[in-house]
N, C-alpha and C. Protein backbone atom coordinates (compact mmCIF):
# COMPACT_ATOMS: atom_id res chain seq x y z
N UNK A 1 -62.85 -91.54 -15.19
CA UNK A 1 -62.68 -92.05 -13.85
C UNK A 1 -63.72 -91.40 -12.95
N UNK A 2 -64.29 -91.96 -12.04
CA UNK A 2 -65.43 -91.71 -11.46
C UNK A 2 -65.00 -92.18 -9.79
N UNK A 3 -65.29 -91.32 -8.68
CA UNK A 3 -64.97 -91.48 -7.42
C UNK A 3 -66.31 -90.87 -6.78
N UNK A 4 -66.47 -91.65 -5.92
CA UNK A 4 -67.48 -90.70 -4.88
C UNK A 4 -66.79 -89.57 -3.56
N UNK A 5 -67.42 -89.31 -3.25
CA UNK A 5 -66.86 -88.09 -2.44
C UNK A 5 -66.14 -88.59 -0.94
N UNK A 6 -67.21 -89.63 -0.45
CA UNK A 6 -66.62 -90.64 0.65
C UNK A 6 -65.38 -91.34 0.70
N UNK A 7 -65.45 -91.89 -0.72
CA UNK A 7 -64.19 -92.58 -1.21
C UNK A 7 -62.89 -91.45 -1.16
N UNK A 8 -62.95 -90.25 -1.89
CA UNK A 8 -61.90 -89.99 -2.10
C UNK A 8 -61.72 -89.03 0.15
N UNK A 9 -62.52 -88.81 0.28
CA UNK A 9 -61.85 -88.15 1.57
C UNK A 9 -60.81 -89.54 2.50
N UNK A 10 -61.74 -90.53 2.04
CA UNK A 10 -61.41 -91.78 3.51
C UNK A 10 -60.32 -92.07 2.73
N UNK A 11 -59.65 -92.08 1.52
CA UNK A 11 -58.41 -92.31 0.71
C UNK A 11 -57.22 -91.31 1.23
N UNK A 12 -58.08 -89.71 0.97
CA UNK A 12 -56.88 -88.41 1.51
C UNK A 12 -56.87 -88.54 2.96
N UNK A 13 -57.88 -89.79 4.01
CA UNK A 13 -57.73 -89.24 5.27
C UNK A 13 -57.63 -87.85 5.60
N UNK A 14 -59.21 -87.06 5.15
CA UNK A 14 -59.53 -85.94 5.28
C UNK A 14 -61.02 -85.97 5.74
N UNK A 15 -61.79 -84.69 6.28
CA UNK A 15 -62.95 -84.72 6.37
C UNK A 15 -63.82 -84.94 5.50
N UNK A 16 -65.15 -85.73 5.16
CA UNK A 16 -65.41 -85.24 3.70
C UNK A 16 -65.77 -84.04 3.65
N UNK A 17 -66.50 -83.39 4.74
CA UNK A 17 -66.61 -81.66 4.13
C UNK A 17 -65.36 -81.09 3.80
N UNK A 18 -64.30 -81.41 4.04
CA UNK A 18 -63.13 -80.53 3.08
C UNK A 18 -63.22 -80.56 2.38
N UNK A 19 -62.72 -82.15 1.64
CA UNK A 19 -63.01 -83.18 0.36
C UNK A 19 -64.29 -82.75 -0.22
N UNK A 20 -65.50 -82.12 0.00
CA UNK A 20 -66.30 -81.63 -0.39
C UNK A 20 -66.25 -80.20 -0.80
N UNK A 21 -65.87 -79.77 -0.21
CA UNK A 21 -65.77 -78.17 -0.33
C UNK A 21 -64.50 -77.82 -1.62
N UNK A 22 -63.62 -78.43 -1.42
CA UNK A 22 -62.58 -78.27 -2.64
C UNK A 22 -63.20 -79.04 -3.97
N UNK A 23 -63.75 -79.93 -3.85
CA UNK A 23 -64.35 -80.58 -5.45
C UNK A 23 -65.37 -79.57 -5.77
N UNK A 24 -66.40 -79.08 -4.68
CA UNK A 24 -67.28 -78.09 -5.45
C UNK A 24 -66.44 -76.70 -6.14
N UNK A 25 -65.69 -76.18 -5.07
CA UNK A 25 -64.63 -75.43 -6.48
C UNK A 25 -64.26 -75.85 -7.05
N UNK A 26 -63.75 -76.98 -7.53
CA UNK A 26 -62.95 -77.30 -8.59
C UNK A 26 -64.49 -77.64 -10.07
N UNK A 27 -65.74 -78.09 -9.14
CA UNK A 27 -67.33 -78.01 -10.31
C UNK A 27 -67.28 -76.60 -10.64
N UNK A 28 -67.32 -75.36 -9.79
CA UNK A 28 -67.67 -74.22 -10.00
C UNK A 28 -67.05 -73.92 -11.13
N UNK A 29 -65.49 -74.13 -11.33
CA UNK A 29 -64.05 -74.01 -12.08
C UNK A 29 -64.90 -74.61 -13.53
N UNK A 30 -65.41 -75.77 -13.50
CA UNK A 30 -65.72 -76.40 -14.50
C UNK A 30 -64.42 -77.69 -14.92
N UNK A 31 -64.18 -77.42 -13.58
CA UNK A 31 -62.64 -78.89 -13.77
C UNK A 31 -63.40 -80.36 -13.48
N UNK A 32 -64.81 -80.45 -12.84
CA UNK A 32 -64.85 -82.04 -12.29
C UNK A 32 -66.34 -81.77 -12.73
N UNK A 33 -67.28 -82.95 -12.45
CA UNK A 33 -68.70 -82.53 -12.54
C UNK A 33 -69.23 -83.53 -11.15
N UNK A 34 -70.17 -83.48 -11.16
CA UNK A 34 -70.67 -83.71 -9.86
C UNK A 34 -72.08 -84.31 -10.09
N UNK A 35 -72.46 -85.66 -9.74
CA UNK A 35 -73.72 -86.04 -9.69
C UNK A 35 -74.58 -87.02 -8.82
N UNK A 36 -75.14 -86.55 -8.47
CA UNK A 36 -75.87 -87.12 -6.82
C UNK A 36 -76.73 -88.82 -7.16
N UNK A 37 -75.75 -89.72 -6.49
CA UNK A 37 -76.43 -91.17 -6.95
C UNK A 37 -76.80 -91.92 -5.58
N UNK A 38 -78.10 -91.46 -5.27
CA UNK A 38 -78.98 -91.82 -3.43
C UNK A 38 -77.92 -90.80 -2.61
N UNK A 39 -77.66 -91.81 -1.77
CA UNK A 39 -76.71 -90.59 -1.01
C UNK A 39 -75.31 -90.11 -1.39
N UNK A 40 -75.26 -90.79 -1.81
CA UNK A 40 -73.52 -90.51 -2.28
C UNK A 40 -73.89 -89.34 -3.33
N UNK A 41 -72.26 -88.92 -3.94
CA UNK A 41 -72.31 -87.62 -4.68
C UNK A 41 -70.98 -88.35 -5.69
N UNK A 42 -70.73 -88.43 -6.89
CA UNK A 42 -69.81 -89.06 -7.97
C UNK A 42 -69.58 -88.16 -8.50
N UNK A 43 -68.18 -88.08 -8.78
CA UNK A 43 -67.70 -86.90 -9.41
C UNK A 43 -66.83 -87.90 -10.19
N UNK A 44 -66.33 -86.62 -11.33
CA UNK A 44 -65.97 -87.68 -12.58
C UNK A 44 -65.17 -85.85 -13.18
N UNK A 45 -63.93 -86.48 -13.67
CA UNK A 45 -63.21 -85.26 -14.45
C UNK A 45 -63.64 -84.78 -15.86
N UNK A 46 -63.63 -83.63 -16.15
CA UNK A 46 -63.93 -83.04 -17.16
C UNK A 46 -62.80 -82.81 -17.96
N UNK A 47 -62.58 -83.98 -18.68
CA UNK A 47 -61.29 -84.18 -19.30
C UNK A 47 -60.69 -82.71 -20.42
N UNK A 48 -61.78 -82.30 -21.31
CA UNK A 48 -61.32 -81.51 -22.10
C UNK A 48 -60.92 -80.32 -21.38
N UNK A 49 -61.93 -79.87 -20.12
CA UNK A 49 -61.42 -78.36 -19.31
C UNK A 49 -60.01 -78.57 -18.83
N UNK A 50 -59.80 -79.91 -18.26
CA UNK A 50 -58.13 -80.43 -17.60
C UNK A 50 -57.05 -80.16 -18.76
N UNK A 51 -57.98 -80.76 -20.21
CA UNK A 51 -56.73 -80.89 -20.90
C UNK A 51 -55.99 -78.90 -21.41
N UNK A 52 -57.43 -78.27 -21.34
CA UNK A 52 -57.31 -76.72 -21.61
C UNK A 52 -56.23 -76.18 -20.45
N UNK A 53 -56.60 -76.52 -19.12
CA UNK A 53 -55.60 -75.85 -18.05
C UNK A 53 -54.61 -76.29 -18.37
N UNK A 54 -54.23 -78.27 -18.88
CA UNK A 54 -52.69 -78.25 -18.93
C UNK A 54 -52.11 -77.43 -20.01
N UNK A 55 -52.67 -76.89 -20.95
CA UNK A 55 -52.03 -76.24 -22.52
C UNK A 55 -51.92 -74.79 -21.67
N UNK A 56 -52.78 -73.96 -20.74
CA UNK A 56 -52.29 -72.87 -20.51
C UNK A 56 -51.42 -72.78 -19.37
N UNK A 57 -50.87 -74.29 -18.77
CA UNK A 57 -49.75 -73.88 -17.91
C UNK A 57 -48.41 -74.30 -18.70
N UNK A 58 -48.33 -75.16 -19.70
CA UNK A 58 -47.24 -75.32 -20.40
C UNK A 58 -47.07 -73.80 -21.04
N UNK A 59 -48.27 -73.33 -21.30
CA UNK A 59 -47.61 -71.85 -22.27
C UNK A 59 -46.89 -70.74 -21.12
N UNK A 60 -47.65 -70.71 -19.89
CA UNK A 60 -47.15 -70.24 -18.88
C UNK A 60 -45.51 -70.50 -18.84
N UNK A 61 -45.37 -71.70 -18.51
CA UNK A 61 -43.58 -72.05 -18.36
C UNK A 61 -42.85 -71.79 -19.37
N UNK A 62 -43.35 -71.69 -20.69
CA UNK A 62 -42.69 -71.31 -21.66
C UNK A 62 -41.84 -70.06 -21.70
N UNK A 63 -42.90 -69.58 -20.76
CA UNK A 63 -42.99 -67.69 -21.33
C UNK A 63 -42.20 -67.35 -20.39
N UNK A 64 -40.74 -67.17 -20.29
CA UNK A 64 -39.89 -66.91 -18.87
C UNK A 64 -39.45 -65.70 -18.46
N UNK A 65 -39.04 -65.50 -17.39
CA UNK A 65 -38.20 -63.90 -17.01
C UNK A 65 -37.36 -64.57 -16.51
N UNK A 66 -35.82 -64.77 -16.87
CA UNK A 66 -34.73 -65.60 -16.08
C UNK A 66 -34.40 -66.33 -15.41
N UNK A 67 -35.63 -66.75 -16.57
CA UNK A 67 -35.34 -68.88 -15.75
C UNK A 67 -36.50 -69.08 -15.10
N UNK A 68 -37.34 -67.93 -14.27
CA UNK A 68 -38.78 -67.91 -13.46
C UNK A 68 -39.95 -67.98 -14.26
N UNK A 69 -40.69 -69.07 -14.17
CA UNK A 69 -41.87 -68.68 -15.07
C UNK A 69 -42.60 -67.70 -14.85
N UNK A 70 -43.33 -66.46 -15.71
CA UNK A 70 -43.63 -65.39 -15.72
C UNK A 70 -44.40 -65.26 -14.52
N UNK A 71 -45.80 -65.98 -14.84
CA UNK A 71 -46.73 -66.27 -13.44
C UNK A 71 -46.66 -66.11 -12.11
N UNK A 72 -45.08 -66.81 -12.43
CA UNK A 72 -44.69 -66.96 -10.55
C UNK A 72 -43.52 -66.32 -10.18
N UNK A 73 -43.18 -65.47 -11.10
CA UNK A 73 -41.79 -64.84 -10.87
C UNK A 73 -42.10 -64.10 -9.17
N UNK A 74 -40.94 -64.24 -8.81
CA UNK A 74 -40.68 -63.33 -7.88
C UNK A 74 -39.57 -62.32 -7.84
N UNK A 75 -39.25 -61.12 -7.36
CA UNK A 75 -38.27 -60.47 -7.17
C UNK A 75 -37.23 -61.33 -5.77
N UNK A 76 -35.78 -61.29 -6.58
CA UNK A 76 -34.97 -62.13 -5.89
C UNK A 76 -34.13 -61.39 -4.88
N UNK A 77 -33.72 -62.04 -3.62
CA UNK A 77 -33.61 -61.04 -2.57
C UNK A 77 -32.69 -59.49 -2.48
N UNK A 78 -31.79 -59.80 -3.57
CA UNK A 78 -30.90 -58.77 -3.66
C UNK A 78 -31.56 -57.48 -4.19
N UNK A 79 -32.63 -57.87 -4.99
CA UNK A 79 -33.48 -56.76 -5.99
C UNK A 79 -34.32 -55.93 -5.05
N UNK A 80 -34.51 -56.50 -4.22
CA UNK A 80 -35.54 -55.74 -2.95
C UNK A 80 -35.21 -54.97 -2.07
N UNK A 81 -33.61 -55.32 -1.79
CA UNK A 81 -32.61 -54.33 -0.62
C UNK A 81 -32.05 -52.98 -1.17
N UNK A 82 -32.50 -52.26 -0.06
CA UNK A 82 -32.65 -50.83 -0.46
C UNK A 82 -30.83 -50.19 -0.64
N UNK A 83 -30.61 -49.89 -1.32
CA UNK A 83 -29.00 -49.25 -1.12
C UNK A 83 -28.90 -48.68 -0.01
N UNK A 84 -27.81 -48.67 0.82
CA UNK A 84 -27.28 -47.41 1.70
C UNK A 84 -25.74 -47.13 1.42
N UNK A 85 -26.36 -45.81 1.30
CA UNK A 85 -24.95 -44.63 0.91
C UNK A 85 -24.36 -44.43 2.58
């Protein structure tokens, strides 16, 4: 799938320099690629890097601390309150 940069901001009703600025991290990442056709700029997904992030967030959820996936666990509010004697 292939989008230009114009296209996808005037779709998110965003600036394209946002819409720009987040796809070039996501090139830097090695998640999208990016290629300049006259003025426009076409970006197109890098299917195998996408398919790598989805295998290391399924292993992520796998891997639990009580029910929280490890990653994102947080300490739950009771665990944080200090005793008073």
């Amino acid at each position: 799938m292939n989008a230009c940069v114009g296209d996808l901001a005037d779709g998110l009703d965003l600036a394209k320099s946002t819409v720009s600025h987040h796809l070039k991290e996501l090139r830097r990442n090695g998640l999208i690629e990016m290629r300049r056709q006259g003025r426009k700029v076409e970006c197109s997904i890098n299917a195998p890097a996408l398919n790598e992030l989805s295998s290391l967030i399924q292993i992520a959820r796998q891997d639990t601390i009580g029910g929280e996936a490890a990653l994102c666990a947080t300490p739950k509010r009771s665990e944080t309150r200090r005793e008073t004697k």
